[in-house]
Protein backbone atom coordinates (compact mmCIF):
# COMPACT_ATOMS: atom_id res chain seq x y z
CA UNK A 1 75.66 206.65 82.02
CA UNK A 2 78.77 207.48 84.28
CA UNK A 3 78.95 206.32 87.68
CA UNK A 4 80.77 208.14 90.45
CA UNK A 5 83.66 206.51 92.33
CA UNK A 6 83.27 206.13 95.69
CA UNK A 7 86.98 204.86 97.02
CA UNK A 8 89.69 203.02 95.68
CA UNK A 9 90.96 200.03 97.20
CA UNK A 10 94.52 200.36 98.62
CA UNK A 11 96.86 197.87 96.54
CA UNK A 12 94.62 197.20 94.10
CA UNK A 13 95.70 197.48 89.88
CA UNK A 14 93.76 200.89 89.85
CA UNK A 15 95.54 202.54 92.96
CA UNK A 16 98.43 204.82 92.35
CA UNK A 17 96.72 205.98 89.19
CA UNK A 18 95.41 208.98 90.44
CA UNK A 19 92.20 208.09 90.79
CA UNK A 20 90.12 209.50 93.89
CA UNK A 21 87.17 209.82 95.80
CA UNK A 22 84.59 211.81 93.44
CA UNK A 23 85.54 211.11 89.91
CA UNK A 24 83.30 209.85 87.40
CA UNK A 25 83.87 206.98 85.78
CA UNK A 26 82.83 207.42 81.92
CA UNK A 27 83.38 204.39 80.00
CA UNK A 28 85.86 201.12 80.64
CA UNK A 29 87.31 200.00 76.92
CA UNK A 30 85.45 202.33 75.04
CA UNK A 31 82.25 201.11 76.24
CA UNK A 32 79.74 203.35 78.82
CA UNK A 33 79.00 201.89 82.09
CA UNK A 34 75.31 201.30 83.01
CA UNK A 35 75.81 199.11 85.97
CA UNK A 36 78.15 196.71 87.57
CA UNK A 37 77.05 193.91 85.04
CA UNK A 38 78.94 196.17 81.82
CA UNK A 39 81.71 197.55 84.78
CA UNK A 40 82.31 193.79 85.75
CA UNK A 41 82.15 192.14 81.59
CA UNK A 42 84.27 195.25 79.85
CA UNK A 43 86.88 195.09 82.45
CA UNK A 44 87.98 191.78 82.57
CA UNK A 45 90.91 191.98 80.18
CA UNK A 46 94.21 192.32 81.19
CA UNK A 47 94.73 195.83 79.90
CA UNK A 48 91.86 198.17 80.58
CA UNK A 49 91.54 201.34 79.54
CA UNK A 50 89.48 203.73 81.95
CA UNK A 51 87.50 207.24 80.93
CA UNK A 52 87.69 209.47 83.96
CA UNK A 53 86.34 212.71 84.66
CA UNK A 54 88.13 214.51 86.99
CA UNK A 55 87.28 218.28 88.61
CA UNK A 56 85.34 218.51 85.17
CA UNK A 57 88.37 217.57 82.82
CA UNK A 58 88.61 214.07 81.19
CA UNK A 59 91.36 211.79 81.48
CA UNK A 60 92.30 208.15 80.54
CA UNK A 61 93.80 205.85 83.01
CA UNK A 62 95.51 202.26 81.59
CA UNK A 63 95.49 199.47 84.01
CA UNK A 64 97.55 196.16 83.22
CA UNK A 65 96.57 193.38 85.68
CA UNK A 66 95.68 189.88 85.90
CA UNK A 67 92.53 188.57 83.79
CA UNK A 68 89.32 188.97 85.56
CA UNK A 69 91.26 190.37 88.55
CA UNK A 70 89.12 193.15 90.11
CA UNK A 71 89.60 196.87 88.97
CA UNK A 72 89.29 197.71 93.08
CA UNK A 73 86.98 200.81 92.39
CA UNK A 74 83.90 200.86 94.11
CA UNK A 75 80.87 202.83 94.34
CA UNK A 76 77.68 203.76 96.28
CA UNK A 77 75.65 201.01 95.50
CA UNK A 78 77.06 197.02 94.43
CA UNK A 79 74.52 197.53 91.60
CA UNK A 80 76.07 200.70 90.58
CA UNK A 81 72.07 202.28 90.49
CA UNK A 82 68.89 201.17 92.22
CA UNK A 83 67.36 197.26 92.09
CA UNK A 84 64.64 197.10 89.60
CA UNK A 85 61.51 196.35 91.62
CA UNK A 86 58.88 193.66 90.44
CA UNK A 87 56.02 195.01 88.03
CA UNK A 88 54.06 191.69 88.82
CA UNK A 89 51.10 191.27 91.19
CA UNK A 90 51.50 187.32 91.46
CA UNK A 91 48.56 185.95 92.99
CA UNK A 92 51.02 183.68 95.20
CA UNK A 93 53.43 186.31 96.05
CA UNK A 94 54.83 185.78 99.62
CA UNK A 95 55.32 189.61 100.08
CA UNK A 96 51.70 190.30 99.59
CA UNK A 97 51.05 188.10 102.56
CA UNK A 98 52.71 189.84 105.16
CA UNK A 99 51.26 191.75 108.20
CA UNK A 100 52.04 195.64 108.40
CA UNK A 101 54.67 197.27 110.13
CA UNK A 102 57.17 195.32 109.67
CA UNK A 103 60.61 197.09 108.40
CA UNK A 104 60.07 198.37 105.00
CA UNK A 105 62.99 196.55 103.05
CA UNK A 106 60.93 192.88 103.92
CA UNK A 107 58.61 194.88 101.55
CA UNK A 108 60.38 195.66 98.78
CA UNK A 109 60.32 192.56 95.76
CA UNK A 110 62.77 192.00 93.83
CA UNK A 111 62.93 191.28 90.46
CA UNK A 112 66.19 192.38 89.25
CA UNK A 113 68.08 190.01 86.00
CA UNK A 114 71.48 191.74 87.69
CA UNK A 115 71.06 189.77 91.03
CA UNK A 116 70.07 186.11 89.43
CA UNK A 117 73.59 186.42 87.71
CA UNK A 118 75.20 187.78 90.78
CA UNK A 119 73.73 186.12 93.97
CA UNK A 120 71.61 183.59 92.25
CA UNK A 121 67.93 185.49 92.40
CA UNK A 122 64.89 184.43 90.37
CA UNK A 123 63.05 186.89 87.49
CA UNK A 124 60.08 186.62 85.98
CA UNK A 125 61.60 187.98 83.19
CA UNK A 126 59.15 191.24 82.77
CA UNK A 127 61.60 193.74 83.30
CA UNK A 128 63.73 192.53 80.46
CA UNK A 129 63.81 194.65 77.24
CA UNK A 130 65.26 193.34 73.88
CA UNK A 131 68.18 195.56 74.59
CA UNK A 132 68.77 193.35 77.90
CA UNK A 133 68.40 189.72 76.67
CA UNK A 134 70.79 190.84 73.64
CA UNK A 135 73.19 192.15 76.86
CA UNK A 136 72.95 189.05 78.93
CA UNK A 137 73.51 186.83 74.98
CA UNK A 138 76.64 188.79 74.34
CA UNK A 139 78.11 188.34 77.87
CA UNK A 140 76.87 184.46 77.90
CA UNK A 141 75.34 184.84 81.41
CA UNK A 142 73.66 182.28 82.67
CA UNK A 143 70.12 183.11 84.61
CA UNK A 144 67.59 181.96 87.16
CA UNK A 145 64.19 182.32 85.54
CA UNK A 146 60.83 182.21 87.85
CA UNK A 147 58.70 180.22 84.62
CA UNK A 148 55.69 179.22 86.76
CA UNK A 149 54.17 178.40 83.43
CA UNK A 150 54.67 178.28 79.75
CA UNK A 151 50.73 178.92 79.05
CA UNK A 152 51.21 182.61 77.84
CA UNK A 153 47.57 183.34 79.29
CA UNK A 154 47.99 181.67 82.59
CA UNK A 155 51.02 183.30 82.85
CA UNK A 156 49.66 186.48 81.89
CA UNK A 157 46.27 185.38 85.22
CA UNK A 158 49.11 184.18 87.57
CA UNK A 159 51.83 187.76 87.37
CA UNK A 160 48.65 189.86 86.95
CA UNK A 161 50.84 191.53 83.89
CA UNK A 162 49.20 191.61 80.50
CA UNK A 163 53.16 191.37 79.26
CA UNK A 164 54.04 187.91 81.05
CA UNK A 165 52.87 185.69 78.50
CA UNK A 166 54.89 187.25 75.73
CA UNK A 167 58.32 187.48 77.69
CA UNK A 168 58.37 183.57 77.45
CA UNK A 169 59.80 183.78 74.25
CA UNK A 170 63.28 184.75 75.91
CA UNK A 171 63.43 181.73 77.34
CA UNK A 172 63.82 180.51 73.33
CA UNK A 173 66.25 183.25 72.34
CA UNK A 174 68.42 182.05 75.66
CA UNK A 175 68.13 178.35 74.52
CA UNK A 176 69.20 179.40 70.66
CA UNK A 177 72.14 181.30 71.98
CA UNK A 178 73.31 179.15 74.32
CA UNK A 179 72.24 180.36 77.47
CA UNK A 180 72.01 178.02 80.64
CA UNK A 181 69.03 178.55 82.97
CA UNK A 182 67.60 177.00 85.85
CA UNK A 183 64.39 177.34 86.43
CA UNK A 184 61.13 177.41 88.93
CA UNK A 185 57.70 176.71 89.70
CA UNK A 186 55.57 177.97 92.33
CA UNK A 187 52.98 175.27 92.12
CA UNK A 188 49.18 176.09 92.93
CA UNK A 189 46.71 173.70 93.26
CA UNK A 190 44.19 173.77 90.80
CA UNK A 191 45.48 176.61 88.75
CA UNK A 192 48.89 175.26 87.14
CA UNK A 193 49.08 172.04 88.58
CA UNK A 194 47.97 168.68 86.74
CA UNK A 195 47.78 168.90 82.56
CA UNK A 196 49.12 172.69 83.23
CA UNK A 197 52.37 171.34 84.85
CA UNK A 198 53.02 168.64 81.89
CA UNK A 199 52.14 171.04 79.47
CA UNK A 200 55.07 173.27 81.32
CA UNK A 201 57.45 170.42 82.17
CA UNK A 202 57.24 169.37 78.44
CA UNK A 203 58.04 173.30 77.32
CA UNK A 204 61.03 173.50 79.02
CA UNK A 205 62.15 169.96 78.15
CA UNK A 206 62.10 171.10 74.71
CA UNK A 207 64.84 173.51 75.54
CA UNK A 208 67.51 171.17 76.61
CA UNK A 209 70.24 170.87 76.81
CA UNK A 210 70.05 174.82 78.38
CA UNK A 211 67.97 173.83 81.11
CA UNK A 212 69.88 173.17 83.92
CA UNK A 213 67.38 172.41 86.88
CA UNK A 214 63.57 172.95 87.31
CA UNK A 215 62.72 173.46 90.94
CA UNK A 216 58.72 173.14 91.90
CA UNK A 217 57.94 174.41 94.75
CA UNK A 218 54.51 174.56 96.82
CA UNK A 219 52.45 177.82 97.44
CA UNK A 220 52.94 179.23 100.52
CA UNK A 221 49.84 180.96 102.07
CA UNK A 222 49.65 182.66 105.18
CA UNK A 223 46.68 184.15 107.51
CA UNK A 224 47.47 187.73 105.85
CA UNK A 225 45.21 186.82 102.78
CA UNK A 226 42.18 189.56 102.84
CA UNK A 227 41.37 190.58 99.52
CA UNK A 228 43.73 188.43 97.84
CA UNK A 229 43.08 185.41 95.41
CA UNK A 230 41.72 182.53 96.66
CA UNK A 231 44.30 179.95 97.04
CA UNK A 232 44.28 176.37 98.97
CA UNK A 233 47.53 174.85 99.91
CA UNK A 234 48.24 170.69 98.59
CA UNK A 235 46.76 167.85 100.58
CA UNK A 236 48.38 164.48 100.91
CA UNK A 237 46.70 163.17 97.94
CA UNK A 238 47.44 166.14 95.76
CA UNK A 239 51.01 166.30 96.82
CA UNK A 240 51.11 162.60 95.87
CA UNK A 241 49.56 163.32 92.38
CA UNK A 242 52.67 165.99 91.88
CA UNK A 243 55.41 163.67 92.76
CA UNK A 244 53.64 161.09 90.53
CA UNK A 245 53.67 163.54 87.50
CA UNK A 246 57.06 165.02 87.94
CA UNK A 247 59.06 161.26 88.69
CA UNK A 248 57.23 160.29 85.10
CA UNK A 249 58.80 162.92 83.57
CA UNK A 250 62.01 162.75 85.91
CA UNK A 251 62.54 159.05 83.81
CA UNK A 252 62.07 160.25 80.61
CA UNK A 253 64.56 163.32 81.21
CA UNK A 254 67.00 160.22 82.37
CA UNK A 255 66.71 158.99 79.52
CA UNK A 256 67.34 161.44 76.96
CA UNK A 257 69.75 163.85 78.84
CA UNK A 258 71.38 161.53 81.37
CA UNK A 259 69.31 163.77 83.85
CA UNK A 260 66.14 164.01 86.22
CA UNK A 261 66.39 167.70 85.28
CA UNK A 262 63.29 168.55 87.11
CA UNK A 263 62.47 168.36 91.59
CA UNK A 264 59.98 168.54 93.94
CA UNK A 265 60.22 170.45 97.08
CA UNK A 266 60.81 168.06 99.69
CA UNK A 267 57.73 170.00 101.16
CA UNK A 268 55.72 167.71 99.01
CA UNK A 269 57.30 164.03 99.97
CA UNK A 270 56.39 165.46 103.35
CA UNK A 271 52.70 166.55 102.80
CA UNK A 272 52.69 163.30 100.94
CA UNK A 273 54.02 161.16 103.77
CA UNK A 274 56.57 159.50 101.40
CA UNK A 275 60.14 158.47 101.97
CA UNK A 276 62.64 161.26 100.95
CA UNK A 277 64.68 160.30 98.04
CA UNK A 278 67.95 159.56 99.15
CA UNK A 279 71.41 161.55 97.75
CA UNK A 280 71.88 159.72 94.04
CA UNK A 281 68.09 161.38 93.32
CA UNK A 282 69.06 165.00 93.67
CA UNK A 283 72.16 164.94 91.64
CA UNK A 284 74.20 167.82 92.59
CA UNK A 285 71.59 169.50 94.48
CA UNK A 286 71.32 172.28 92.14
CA UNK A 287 68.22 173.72 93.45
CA UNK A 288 69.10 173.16 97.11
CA UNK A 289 67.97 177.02 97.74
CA UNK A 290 64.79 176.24 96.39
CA UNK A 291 64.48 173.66 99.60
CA UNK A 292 64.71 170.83 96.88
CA UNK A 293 67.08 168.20 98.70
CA UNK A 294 67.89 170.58 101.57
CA UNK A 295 66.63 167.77 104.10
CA UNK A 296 67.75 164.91 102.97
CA UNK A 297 71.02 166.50 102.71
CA UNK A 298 70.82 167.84 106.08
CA UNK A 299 70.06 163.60 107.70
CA UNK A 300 72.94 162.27 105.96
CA UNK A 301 75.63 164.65 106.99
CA UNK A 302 74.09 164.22 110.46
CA UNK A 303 74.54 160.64 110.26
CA UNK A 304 77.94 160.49 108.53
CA UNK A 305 79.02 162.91 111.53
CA UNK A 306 77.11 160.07 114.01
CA UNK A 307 78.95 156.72 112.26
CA UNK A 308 82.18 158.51 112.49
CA UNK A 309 82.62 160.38 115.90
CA UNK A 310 84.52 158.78 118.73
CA UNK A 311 83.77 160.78 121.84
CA UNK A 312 81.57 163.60 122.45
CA UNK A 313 81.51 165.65 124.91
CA UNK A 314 78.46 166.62 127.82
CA UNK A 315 75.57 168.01 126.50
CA UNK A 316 72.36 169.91 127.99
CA UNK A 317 71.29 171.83 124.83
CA UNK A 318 67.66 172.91 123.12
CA UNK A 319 66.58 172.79 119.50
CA UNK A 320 64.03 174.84 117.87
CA UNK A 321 62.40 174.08 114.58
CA UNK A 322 59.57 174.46 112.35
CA UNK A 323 56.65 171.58 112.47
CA UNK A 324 58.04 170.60 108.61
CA UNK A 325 61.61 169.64 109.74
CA UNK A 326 60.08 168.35 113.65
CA UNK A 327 60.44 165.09 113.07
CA UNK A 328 63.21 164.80 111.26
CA UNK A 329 65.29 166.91 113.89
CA UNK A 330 63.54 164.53 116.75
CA UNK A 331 64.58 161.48 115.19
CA UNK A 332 68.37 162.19 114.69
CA UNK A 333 68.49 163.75 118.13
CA UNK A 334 66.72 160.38 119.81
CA UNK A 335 69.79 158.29 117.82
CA UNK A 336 72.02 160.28 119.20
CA UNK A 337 71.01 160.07 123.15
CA UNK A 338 70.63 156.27 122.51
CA UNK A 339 74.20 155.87 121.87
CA UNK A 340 75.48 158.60 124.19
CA UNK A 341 73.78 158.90 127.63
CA UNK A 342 75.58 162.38 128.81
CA UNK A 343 73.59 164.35 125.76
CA UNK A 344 70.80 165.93 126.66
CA UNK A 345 68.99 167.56 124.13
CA UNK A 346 65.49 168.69 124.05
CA UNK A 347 63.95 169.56 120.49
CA UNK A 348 61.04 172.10 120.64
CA UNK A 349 58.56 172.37 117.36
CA UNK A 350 57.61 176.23 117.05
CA UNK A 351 53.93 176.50 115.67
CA UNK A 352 53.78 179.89 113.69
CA UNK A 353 51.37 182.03 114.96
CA UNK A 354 52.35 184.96 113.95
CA UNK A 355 52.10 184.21 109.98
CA UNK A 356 49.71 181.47 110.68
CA UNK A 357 50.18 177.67 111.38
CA UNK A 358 50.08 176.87 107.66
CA UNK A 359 53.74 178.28 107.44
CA UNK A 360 55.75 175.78 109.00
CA UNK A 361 59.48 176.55 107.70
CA UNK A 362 61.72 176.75 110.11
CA UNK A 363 63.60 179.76 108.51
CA UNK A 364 59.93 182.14 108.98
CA UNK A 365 59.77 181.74 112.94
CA UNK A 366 59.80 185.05 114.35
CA UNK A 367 61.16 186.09 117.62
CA UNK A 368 57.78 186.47 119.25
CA UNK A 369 56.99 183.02 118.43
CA UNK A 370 59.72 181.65 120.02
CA UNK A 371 60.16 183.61 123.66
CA UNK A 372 56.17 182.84 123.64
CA UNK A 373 56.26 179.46 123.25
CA UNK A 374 59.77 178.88 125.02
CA UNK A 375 59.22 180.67 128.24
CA UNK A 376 59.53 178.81 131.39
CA UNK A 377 60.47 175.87 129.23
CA UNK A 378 63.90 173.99 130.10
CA UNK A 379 66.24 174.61 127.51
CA UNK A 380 69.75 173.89 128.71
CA UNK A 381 72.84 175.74 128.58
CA UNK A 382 72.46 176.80 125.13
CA UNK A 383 69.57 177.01 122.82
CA UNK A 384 70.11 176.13 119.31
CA UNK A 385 68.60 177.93 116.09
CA UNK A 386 68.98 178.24 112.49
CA UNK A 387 70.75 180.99 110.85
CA UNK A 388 67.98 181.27 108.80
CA UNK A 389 65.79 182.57 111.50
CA UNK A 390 68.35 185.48 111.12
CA UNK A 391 68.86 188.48 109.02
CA UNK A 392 70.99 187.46 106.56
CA UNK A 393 73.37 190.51 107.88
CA UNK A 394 72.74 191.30 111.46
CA UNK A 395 71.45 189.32 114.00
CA UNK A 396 67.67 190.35 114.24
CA UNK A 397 64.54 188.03 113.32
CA UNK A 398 61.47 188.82 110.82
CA UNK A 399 59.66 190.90 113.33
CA UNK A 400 62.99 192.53 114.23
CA UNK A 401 63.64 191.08 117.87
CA UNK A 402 67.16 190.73 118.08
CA UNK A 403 69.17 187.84 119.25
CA UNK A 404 70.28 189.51 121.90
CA UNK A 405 66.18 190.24 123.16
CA UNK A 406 65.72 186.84 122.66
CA UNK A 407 68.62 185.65 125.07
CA UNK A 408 67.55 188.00 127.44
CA UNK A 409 63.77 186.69 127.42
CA UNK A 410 64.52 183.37 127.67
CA UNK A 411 67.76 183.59 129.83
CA UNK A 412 69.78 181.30 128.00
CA UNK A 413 72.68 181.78 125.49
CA UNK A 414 71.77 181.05 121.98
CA UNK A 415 74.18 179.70 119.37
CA UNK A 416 73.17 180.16 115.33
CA UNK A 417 73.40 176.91 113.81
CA UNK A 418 73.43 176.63 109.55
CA UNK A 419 71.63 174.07 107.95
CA UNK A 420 74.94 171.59 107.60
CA UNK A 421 74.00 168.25 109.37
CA UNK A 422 78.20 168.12 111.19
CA UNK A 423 77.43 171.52 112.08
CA UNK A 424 74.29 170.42 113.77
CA UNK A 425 76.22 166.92 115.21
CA UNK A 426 78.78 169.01 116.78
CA UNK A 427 76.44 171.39 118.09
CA UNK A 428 74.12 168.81 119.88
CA UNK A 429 77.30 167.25 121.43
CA UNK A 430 78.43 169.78 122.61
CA UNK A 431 81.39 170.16 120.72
């Protein structure tokens, strides 16, 4: 495959070669170019050597520059071609529970082995050929793998793809070869919960010491569920049950590989109403993204940012957050107007209506939601949200209301605040 070249970076090792707008780039080392993954692996040496066509005539370009240093060509897409698309029909999938009309990329799933190496996405793995996991060996990539399950039949029920099952012998080639993975579970109650999640957990214990993390995370179901399969979401005794089953397995991993290797959700200590683990239990946080930690990580930066400020300054600021953070948020804020009396900060829980009150993630309120249940409320100077109520790109929520709507709605100036417990102590005090 060649790829046409888009621009060339000024100062970079390819510019001053001659290389423009418009010529194809043919192979890199001898080697054709599929997508950014070869472009990226086959031009890391110091001395590349580039197959250009030019106005239909073929040239070769030699580039001496650092190792790993950046060619500086780039093209129409990061990818280099399109995202593979998922070819599952999961019967949890988030996408399949959304209302229409909203823009069409919140649409589009993703499945693509590229991105879990690049930006740290999850695959399922059913996209893969041969020819790919024999790519991703030979570059010794390490991957995010959706698992689920290691039943091959449940597997094959849960993805709604007659292939599913049979793809979970890559996860054995990757472990032969050397391959680190972290993994995840999207835990469903009564379907591959219980004996189905040891069987699992035990799997992937096999494969050690490749496995990096497990992550299990709790179905998320919202009121968009016509048609679909029949799901329930955990109760406090079944979330209970989970913890139990994964901390008995957590020990054991202790003990043979010096880690807990597999998480729960912090969803699931709250649905339990248990104690969140504190820092030691989550190791390096590896599947923070996955929401695994991402609380109790939030409380103690918070209160290392309390213990250690001197002065603050005057305060009349709002939070918003979802009913699963509420009183977490609520009780760091009360600490902090017991010690300082000119902070005033008022913390508003957002019930989702517009998904349905069984989503209660902080990062899925809309903008709807929150002019709706904010207006005529007294919010301060400044009202203070998560960036991940936010585009990850532009400042516009899930049902595209933009920031900017929002402050005009509510007349009050809103500040984007990231889930970083200083960030959040400095923004509360006002400084």
């Amino acid at each position: 495959m060649s790829v046409e070249i888009r621009s060339v970076i000024n100062g970079s090792p390819v510019s001053g070669k001659g290389i423009k707008a418009g010529d194809i780039l043919a192979a890199v080392n001898g080697h054709e170019i599929e997508d950014v993954l070869d472009y990226m692996f086959y031009s890391a040496e110091r001395i590349v050597k580039l197959e250009i066509i030019s106005n239909g005539e073929k040239k070769t370009v030699i580039v001496r520059k650092s190792e790993y240093d950046d060619l500086g060509l780039e093209f129409e897409t990061f990818l280099m071609d399109k995202k593979q698309s998922c070819c599952n029909k999961c019967i949890f999938c988030f996408i399949d529970q959304m209302p229409p009309n909203m823009r069409e990329t919140l649409y589009f799933k993703d499945d693509d082995a590229r991105l879990s190496f690049l930006q740290g996405n999850y695959v399922t793995l059913t996209n893969l050929s041969q020819k790919d996991i024999d790519r991703i060996i030979q570059m010794k990539l390490s991957i995010n793998i959706s698992v689920h399950t290691t039943n091959p039949e449940l597997r094959c029920m849960m993805m709604n793809n007659r292939f599913a099952g049979e793809k979970l012998d890559y996860l054995r080639q990757f472990a032969e070869a050397g391959i680190s993975m972290n993994c995840q579970i999207v835990l469903c109650p009564g379907i591959n919960d219980g004996a189905e999640l040891e069987r699992t957990l035990t799997d992937l214990g096999k494969l050690m010491p490749n496995i990096q993390s497990i992550a299990v995370v709790p179905v998320g179901l919202t009121k968009f569920r016509d048609g679909l399969y029949p799901l329930t979401l955990f109760d406090k005794e079944g979330a209970g049950k989970t913890i139990d089953l994964i901390e008995k397995f957590q020990k054991k991993f202790l003990e043979n590989y010096g880690t807990r290797l597999v998480f729960p959700a912090d969803e699931f200590y709250i649905t339990a109403e248990r104690e969140l683990p504190n820092a030691e239990f989550y190791e390096d946080y590896s599947q923070y993204e996955n929401g695994v930690g991402m609380m109790r990580s939030l409380i103690d930066e918070f209160e290392d940012a309390f213990e250690n400020a001197e002065n603050v300054g005057i305060s009349n600021v709002s939070i918003v957050t979802g009913a699963l953070a509420y009183k977490f948020i609520a009780a760091m804020v009360e600490k902090v107007h017991e010690k300082w009396h000119n902070i005033n900060c008022r913390v508003y829980k957002i019930r989702n209506d517009f998904f349905g009150e069984t989503i209660t993630v902080t990062g899925l309120i809309t903008g709807q939601d929150l002019i709706a249940q904010l207006k005529g409320k007294p919010l301060g100077d400044t009202l203070l949200i998560s960036s991940n109520m936010l585009k990850a790109d532009e400042d516009i929520f899930l049902d595209d209301i933009t920031l900017t709507d929002a402050e005009k709605a509510l007349g009050v100036k809103i500040r984007k605040v990231s889930n970083d417990g200083y960030e959040l102590f400095d923004a509360v005090t006002g400084n």
